[in-house]
Protein backbone atom coordinates (compact mmCIF):
# COMPACT_ATOMS: atom_id res chain seq x y z
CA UNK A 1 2.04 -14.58 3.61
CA UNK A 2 4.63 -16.20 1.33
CA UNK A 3 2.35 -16.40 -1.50
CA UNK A 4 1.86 -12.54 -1.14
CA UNK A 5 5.36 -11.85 -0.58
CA UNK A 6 6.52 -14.10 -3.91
CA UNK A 7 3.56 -12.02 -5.83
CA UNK A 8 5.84 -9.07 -4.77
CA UNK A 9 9.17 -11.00 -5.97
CA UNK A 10 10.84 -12.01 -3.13
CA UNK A 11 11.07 -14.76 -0.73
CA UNK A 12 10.90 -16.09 2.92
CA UNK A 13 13.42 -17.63 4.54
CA UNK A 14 12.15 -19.77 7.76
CA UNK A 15 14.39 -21.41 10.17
CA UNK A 16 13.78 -23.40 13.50
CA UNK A 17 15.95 -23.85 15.92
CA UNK A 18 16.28 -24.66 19.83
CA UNK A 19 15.69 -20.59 20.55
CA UNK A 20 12.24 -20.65 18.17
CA UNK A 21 11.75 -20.30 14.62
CA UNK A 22 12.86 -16.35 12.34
CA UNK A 23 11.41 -15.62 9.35
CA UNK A 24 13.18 -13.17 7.27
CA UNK A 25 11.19 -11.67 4.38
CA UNK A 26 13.57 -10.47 0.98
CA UNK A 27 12.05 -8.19 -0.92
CA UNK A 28 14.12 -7.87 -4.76
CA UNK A 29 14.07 -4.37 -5.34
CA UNK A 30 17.17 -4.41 -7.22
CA UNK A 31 14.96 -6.24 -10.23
CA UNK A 32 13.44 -2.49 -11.48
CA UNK A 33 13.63 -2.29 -15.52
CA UNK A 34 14.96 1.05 -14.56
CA UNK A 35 17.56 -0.06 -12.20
CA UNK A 36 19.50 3.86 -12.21
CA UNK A 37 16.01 5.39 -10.70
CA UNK A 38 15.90 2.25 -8.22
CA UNK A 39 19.47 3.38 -7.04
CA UNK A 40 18.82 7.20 -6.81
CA UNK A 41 15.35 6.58 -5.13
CA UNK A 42 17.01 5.34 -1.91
CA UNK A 43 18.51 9.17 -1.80
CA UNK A 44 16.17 11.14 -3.67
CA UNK A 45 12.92 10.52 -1.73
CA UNK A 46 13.95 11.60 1.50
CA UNK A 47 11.07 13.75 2.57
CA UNK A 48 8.25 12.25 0.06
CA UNK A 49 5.55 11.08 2.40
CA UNK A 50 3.15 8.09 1.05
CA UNK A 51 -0.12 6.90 2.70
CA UNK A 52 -0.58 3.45 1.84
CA UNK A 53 -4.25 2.20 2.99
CA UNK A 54 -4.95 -1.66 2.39
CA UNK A 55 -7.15 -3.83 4.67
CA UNK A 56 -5.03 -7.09 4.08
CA UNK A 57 -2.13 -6.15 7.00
CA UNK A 58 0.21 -8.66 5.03
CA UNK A 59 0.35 -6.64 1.63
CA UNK A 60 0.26 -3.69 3.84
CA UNK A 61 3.72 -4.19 5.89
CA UNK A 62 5.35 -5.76 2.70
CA UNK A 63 4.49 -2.74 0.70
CA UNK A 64 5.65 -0.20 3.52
CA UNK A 65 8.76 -2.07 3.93
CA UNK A 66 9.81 -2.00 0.40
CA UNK A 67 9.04 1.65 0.22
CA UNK A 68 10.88 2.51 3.36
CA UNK A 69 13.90 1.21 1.59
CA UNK A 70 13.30 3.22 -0.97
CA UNK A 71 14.23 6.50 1.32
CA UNK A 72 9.74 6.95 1.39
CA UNK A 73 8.45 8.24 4.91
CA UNK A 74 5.27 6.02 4.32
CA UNK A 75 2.46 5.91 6.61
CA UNK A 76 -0.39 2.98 7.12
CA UNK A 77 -4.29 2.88 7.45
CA UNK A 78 -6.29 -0.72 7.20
CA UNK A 79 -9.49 0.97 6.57
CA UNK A 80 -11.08 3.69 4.39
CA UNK A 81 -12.02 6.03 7.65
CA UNK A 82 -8.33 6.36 9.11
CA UNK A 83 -7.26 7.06 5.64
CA UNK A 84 -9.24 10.05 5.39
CA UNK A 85 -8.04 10.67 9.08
CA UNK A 86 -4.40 11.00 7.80
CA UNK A 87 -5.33 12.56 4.83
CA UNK A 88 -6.76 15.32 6.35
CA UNK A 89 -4.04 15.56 8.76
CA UNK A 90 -0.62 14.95 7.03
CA UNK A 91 1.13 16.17 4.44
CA UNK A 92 1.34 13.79 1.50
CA UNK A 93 2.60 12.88 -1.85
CA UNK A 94 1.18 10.48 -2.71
CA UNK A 95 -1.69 7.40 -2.20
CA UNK A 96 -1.21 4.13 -2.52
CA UNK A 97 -5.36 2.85 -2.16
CA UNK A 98 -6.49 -0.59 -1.96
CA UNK A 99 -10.00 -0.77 -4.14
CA UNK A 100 -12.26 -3.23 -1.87
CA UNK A 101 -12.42 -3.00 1.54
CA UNK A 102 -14.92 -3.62 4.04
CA UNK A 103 -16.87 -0.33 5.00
CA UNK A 104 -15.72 2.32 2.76
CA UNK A 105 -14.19 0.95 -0.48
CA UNK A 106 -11.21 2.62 -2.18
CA UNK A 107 -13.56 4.21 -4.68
CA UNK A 108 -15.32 6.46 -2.39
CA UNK A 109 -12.16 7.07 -0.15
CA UNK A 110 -10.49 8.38 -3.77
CA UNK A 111 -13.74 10.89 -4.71
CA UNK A 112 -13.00 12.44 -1.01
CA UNK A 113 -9.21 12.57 -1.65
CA UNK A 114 -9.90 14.02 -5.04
CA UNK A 115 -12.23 16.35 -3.90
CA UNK A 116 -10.16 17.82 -1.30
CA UNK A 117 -6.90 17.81 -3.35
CA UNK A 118 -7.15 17.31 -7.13
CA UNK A 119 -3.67 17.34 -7.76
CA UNK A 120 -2.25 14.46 -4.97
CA UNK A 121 -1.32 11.36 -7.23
CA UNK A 122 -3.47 8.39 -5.80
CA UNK A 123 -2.50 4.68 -7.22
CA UNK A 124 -5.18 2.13 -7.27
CA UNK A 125 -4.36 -1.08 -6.15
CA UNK A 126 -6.63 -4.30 -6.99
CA UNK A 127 -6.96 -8.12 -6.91
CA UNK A 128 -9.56 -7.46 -9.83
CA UNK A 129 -8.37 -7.24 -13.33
CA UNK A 130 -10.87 -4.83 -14.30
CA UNK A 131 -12.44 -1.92 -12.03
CA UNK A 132 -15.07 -0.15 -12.98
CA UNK A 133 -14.33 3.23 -15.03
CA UNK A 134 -15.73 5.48 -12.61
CA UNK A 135 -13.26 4.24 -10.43
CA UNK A 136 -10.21 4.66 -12.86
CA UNK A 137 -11.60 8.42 -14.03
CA UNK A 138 -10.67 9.26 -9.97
CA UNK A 139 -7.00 7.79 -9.76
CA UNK A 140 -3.64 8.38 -11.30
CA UNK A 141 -2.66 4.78 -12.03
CA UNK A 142 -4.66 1.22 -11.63
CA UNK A 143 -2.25 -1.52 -10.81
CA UNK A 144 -2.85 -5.46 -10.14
CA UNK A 145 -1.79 -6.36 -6.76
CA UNK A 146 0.00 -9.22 -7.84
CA UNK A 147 2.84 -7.40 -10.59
CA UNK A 148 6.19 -6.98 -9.28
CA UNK A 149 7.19 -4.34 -7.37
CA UNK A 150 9.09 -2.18 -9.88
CA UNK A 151 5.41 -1.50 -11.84
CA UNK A 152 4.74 0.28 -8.49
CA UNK A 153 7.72 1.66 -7.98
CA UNK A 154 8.14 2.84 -11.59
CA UNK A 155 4.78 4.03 -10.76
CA UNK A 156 5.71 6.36 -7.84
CA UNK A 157 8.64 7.79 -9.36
CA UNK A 158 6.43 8.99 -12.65
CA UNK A 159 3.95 10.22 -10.75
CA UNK A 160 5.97 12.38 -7.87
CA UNK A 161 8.46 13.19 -11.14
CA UNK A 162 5.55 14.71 -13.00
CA UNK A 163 4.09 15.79 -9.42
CA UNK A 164 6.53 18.31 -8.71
CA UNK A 165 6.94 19.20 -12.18
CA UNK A 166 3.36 20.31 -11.73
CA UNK A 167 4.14 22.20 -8.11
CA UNK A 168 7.60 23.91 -10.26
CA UNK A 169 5.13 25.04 -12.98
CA UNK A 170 2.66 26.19 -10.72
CA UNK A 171 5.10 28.04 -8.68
CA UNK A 172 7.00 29.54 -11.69
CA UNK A 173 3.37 31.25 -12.73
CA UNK A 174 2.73 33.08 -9.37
């Protein structure tokens, strides 16, 4: 867990003590390149919804932690099958997908997603360097698990920016 959590720049803290040991993840969020979009993010994306779906819990609860202090409602799957559950039955902005799990990998869960809704951003996430390019035709955005968190949240904000400037130009032509 600490290795993951450094991968994501921050650190634990672990004390012990006569009442049990805490451990208190820090996640740096304030290290963004784009430090004015960190700052508005914790007001702007009130009411953006992400589905993050990873089978490794740890990078999971890191990930929605981080994003739930960036104002995201984000909600979790640890398998391909209740991702499509939520998918079907929530409204989303976005998809954060891990690419190999056990049962159905990220690829196929992204061809459903894509199928259903071309136009929902989905962000590949990967311990692999290099996925295959059937797999990067489907997505939005392929990132390494282990870069920083501002490359995903630098991420996000381009793709909901350029999101809803798709859902503005879309509206304006009806």
């Amino acid at each position: 867990m600490h290795e993951r959590i450094r991968q994501l720049g921050g650190n634990l803290d672990i004390t012990s003590g006569r009442q049990g040991t805490v451990v208190v993840a820090h996640l740096l969020t304030s290290q963004c390149r784009f430090d004015s979009r960190c700052m508005k993010a914790s007001t702007t994306n009130n009411g953006k919804t992400i589905l993050c779906v990873d089978d490794e819990m740890t990078g999971l609860s890191v990930r929605k932690m981080l994003l739930e202090s960036q104002g995201y409602r984000v909600l979790t799957a640890e398998n391909g099958s209740d991702a499509v559950v939520l998918f079907s039955s929530e409204s989303l902005d976005l998809i954060i997908l891990d690419y190999s799990m056990p049962g159905t990998s990220g690829h196929v869960v992204a061809e459903k997603m894509k199928e259903l809704r071309p136009n929902l951003p989905i962000i590949m996430l990967s311990a692999y360097v290099d996925l295959p390019s059937e797999t990067l035709a489907l997505v939005d955005r392929s990132i390494t698990k282990g870069e920083p968190p501002a490359v995903l949240l630098e991420a996000i904000a381009l793709l909901l920016r350029d999101r809803d400037g798709l859902c503005s130009k879309e509206t304006l032509a009806e």
